[in-house]
Protein backbone atom coordinates (compact mmCIF):
# COMPACT_ATOMS: atom_id res chain seq x y z
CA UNK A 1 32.14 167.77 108.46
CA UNK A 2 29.89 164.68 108.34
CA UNK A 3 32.11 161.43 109.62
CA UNK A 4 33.25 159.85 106.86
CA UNK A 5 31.40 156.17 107.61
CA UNK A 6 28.04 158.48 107.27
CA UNK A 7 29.05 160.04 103.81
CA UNK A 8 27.14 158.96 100.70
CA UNK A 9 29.65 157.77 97.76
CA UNK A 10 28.98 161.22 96.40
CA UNK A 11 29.74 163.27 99.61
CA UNK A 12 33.25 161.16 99.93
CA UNK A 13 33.74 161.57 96.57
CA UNK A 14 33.21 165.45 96.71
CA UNK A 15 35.01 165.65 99.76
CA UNK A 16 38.35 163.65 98.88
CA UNK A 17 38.54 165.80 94.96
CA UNK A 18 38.73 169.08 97.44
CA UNK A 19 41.27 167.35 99.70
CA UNK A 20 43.20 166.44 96.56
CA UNK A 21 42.94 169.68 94.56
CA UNK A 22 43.85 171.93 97.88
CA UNK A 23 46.99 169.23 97.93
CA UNK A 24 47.71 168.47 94.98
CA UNK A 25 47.03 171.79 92.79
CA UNK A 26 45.07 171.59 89.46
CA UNK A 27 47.53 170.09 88.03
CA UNK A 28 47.86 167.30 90.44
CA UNK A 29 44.08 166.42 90.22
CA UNK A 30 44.26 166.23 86.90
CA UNK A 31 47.07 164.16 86.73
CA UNK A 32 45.62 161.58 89.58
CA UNK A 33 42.32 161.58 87.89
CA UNK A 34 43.93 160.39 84.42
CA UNK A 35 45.55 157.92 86.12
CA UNK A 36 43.14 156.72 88.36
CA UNK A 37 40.01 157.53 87.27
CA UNK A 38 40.82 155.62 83.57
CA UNK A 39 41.31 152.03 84.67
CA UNK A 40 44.89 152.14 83.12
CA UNK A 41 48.31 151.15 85.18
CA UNK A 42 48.15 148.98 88.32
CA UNK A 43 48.59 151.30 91.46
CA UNK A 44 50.26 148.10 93.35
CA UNK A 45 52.60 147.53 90.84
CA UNK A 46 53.87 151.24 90.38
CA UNK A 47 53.85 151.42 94.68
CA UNK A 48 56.27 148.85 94.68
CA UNK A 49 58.55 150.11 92.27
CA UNK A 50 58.16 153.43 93.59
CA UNK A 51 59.13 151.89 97.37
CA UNK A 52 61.45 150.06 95.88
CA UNK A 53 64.74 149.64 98.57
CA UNK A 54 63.08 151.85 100.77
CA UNK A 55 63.29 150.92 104.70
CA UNK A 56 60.47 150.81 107.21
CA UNK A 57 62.06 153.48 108.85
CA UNK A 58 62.43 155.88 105.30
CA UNK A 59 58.51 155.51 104.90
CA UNK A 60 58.27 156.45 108.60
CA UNK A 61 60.18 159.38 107.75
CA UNK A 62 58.77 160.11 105.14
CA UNK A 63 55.35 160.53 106.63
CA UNK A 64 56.67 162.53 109.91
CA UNK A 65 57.70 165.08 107.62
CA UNK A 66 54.23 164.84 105.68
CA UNK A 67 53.05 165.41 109.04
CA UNK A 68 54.84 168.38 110.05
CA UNK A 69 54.25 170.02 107.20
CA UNK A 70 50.61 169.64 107.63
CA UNK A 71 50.41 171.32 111.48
């Protein structure tokens, strides 16, 4: 794979739809791509209500099991 600093916009872009569909599912891409790809909602504002009263240490948690699940 081509290091991501040396990928065109296109290559990232290709790359990071694959990364998201083999995540995500169909489903998921479609979903993220609605959301995302439209301009609509505010990705800050729905982070911080998703985080909301979450610790430091739940997020860190939360992405050693994202982790583990991934090796």
């Amino acid at each position: 794979m081509i290091a991501i600093d040396r990928m065109t916009d296109a290559e990232f872009d290709s790359v990071a739809f694959d990364l998201l569909a083999r995540e995500l599912g169909a489903d998921g891409l479609a979903r993220f791509l609605r959301l995302y790809r439209s301009n609509q909602g505010d990705y800050t504002a729905e982070r911080e209500e998703w985080q909301q009263g979450l610790s430091v240490d739940d997020i860190g948690e939360s992405i050693r099991r994202q982790r583990d699940k991934t090796s």
